[in-house]
N, C-alpha and C. Protein backbone atom coordinates (compact mmCIF):
# COMPACT_ATOMS: atom_id res chain seq x y z
N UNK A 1 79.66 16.45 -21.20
CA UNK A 1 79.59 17.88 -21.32
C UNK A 1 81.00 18.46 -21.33
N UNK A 2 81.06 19.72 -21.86
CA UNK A 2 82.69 20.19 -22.16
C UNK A 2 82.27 21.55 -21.34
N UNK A 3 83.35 21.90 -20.85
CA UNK A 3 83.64 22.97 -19.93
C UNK A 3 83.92 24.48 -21.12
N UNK A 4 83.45 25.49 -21.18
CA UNK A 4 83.26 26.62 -22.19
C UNK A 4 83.51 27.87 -21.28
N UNK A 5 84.68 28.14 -20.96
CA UNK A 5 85.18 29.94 -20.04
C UNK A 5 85.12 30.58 -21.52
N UNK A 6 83.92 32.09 -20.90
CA UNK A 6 84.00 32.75 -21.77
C UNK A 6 84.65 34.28 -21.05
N UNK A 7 85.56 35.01 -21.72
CA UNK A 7 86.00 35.51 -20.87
C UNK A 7 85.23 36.88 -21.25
N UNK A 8 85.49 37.94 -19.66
CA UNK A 8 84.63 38.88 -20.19
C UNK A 8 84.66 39.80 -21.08
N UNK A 9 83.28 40.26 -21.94
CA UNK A 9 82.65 41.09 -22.75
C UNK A 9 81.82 42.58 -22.21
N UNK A 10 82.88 43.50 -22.17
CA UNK A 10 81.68 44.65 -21.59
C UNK A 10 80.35 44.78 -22.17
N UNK A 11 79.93 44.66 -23.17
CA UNK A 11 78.84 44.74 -23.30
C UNK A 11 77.99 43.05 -23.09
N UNK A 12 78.40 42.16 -24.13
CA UNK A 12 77.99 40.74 -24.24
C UNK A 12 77.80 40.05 -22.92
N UNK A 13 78.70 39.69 -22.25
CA UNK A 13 79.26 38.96 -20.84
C UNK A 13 79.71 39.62 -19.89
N UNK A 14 79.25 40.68 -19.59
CA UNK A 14 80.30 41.65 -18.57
C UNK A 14 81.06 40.59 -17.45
N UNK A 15 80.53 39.78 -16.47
CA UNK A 15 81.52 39.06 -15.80
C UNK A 15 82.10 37.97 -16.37
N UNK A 16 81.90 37.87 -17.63
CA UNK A 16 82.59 36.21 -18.29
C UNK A 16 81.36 35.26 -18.10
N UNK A 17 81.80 34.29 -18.10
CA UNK A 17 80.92 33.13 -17.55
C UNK A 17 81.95 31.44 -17.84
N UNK A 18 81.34 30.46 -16.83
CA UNK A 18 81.60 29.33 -17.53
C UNK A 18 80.18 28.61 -17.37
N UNK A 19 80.21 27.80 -18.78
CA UNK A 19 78.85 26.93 -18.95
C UNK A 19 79.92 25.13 -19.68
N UNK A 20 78.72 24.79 -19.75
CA UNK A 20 78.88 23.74 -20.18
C UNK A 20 78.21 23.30 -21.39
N UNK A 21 78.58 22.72 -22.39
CA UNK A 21 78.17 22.65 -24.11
C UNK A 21 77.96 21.63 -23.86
N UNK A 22 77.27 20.22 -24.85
CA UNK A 22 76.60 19.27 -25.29
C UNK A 22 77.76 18.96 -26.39
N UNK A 23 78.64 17.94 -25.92
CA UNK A 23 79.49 17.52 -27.54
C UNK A 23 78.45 17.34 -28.88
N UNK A 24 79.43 17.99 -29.72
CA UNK A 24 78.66 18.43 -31.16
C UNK A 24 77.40 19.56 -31.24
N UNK A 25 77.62 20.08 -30.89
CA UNK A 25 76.79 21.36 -30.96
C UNK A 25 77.74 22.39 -31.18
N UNK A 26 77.60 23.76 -32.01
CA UNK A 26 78.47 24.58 -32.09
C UNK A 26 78.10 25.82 -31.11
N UNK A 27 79.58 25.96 -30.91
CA UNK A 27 79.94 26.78 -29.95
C UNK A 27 79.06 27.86 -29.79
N UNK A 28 78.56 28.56 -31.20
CA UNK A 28 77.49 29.43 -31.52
C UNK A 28 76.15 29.10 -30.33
N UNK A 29 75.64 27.80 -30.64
CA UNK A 29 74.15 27.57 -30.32
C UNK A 29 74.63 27.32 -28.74
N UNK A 30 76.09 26.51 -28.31
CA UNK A 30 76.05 26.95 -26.87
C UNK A 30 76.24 28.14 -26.12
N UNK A 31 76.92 28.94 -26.82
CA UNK A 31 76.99 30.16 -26.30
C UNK A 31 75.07 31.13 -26.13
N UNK A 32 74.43 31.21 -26.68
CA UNK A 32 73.71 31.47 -27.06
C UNK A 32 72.36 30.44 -26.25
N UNK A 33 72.32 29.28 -25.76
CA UNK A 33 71.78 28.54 -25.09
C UNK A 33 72.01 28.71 -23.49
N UNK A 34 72.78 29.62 -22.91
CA UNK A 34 73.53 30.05 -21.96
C UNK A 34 72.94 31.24 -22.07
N UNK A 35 72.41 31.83 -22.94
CA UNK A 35 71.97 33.74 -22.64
C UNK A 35 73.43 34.37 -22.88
N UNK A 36 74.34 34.05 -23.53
CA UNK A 36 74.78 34.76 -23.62
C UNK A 36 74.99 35.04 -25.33
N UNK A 37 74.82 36.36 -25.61
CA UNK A 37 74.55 36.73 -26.64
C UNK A 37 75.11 37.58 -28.09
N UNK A 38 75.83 36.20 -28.04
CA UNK A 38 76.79 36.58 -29.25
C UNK A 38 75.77 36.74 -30.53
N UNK A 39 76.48 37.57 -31.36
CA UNK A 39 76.20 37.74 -32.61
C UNK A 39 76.03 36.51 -33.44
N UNK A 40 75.09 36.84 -34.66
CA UNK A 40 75.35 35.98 -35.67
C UNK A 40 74.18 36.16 -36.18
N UNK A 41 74.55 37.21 -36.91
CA UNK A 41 73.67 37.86 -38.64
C UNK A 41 73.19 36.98 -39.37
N UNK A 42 73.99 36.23 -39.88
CA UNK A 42 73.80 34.90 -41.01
C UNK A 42 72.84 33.63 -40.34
N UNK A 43 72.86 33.97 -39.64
CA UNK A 43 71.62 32.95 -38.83
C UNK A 43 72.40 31.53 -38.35
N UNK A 44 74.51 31.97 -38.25
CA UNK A 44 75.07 30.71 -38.32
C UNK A 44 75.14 30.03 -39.41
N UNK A 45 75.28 30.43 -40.69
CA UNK A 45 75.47 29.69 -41.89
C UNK A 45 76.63 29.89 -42.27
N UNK A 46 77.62 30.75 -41.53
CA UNK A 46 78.88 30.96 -42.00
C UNK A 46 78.77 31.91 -43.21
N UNK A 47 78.14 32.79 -43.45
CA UNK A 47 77.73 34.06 -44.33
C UNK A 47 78.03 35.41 -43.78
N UNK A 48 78.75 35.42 -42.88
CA UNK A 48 79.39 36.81 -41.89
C UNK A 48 80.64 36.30 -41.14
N UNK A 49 81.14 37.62 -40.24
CA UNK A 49 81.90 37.28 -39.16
C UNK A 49 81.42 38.16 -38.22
N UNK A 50 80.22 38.05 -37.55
CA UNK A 50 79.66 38.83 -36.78
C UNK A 50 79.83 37.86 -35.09
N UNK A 51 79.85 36.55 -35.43
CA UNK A 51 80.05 35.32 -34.13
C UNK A 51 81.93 34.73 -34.13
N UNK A 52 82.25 35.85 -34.84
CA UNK A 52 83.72 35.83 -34.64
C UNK A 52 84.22 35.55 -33.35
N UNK A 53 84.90 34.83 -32.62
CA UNK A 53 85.56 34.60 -31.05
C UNK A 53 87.16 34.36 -31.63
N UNK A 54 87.65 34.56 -30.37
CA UNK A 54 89.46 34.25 -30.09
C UNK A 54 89.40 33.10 -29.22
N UNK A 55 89.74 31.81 -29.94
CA UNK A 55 89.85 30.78 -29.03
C UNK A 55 91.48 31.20 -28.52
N UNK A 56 91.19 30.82 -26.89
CA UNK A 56 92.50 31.72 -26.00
C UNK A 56 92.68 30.02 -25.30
N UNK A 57 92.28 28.87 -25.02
CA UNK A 57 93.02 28.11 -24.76
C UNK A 57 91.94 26.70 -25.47
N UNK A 58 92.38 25.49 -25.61
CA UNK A 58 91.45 24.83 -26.91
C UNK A 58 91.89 24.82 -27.96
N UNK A 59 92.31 25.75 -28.87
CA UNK A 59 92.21 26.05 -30.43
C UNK A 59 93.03 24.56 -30.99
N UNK A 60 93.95 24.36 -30.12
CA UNK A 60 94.39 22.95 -30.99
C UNK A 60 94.10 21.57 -31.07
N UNK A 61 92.47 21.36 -30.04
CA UNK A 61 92.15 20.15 -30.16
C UNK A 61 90.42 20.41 -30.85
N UNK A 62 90.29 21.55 -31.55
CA UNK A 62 89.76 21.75 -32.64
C UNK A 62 89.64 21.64 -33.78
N UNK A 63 88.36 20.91 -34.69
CA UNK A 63 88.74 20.70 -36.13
C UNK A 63 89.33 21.23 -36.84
N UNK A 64 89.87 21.38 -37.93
CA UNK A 64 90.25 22.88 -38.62
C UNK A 64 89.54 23.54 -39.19
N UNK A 65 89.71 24.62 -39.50
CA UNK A 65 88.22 25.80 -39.99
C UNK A 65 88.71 24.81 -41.16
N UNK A 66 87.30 25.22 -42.00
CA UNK A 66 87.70 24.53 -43.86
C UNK A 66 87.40 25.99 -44.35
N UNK A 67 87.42 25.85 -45.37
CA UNK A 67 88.02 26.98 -47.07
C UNK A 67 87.19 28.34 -46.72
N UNK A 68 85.77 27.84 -46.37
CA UNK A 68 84.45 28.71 -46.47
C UNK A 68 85.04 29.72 -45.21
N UNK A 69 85.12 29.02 -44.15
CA UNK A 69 85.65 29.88 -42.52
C UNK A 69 86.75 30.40 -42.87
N UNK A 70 87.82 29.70 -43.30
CA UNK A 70 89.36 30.62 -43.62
C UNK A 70 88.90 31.83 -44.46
N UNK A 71 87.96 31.78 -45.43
CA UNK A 71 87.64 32.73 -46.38
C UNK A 71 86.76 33.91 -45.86
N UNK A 72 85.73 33.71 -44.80
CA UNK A 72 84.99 34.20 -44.19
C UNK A 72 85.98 35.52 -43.16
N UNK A 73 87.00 34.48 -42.28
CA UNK A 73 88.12 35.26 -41.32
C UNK A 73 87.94 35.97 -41.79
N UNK A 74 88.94 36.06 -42.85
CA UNK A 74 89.74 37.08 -43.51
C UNK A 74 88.69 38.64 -43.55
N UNK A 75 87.70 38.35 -43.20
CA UNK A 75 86.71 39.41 -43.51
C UNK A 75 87.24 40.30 -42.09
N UNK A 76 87.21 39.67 -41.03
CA UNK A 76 86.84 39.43 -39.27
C UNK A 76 87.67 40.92 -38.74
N UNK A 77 87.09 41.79 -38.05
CA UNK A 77 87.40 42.67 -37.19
C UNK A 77 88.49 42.02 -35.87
N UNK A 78 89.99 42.31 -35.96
CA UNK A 78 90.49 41.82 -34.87
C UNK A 78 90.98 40.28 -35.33
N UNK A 79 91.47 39.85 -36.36
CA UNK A 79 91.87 38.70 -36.85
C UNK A 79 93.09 38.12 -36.42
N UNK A 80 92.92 37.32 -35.18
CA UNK A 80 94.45 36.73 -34.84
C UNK A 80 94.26 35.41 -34.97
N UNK A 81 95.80 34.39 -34.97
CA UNK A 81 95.54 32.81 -35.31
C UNK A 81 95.03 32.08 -34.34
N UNK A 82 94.65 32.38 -33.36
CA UNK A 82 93.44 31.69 -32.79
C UNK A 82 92.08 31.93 -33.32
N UNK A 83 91.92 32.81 -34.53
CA UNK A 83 90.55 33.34 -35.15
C UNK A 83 89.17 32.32 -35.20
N UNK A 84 88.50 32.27 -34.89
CA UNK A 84 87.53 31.12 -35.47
C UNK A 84 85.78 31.95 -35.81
N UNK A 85 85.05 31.25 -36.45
CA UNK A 85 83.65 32.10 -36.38
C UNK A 85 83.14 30.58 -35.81
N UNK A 86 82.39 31.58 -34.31
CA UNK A 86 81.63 30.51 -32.92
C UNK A 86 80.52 29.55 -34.18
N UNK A 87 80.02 29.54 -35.08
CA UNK A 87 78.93 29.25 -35.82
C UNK A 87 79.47 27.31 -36.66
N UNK A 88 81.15 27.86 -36.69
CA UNK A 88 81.80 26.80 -37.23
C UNK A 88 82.06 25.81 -36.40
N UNK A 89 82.62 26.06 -35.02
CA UNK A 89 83.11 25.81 -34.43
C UNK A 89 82.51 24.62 -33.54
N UNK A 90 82.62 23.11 -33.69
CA UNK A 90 82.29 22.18 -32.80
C UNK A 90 82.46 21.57 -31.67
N UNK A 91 81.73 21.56 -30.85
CA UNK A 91 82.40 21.56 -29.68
C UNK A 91 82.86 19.99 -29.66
N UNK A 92 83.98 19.65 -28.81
CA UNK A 92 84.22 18.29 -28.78
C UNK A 92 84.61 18.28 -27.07
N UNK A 93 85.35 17.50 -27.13
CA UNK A 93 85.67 17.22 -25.62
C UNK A 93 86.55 18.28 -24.44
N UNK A 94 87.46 18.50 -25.56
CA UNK A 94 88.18 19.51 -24.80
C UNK A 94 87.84 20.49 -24.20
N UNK A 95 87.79 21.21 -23.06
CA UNK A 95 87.58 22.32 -22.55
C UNK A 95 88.34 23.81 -23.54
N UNK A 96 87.29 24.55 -23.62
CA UNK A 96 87.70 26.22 -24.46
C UNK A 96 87.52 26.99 -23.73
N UNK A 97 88.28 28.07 -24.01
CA UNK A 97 88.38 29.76 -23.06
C UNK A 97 88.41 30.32 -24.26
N UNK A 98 87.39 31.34 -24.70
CA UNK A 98 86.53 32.16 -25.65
C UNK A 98 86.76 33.62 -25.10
N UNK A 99 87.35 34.04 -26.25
CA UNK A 99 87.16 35.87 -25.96
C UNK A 99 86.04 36.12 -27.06
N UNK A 100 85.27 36.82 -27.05
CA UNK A 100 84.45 37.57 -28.01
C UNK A 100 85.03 39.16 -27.99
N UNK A 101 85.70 39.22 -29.54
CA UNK A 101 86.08 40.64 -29.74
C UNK A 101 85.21 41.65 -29.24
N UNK A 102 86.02 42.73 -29.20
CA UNK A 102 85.22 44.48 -28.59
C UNK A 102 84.11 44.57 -29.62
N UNK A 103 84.64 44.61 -30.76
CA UNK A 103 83.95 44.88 -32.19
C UNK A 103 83.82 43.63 -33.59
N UNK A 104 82.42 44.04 -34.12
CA UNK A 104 82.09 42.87 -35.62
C UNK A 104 82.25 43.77 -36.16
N UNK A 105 81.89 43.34 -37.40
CA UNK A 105 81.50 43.89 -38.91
C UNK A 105 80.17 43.42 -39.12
N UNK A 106 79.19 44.43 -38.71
CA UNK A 106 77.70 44.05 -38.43
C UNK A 106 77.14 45.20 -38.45
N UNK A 107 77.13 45.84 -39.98
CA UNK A 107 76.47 47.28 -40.25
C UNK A 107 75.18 47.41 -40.01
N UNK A 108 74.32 46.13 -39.83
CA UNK A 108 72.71 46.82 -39.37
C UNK A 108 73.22 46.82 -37.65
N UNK A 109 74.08 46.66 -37.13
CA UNK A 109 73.93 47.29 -35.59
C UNK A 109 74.59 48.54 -35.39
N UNK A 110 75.79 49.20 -36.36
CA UNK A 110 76.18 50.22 -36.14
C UNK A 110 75.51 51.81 -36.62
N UNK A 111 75.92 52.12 -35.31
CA UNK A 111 75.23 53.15 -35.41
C UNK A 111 75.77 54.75 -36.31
């Protein structure tokens, strides 16, 4: 099991949390297997950036996004080079610390 600090989300996570992921499962379905309730419009097909996160410690013993995710970012509310979309993202051994941005780009939730 890999160690997953998510740090806090006023609305999503208000106190943060840490859980624990299942190597190879994406970060998406662990986050989300935990109750905690990130976005993801596309149902996780990598067709949005609504499960957008800031990997804040991790990001470099991570696969690399490929073409589709780099292409996807670029869409992403809040785009820094730790950018990743949680949907891509596999978990492996290393322990991650996850911010989930303030804000998506997820027009059926805005009001």
């Amino acid at each position: 099991m890999t160690r997953i600090t998510v740090l806090p989300h006023v609305e999503i996570c208000p106190q943060g949390a840490v859980i624990e992921a299942e190597k190879g499962q994406s970060l998406c379905e662990a986050l989300l297997a935990h109750d905690i309730g990130i976005e993801h419009a596309c149902a996780q097909s990598c067709a949005c950036t609504t499960c957008h996160v800031l990997v804040r410690a991790g990001f470099d013993a991570l696969a690399a996004a490929d073409d589709l995710e780099e292409d996807m970012l670029d869409k992403a509310w809040g785009l820094e080079a730790c950018s990743r979309l949680a949907c891509q993202v596999v978990v492996a051994d290393a322990p991650l610390t996850v911010e989930i941005p303030r804000y998506s780009i997820n027009l059926a939730r805005e009001n």
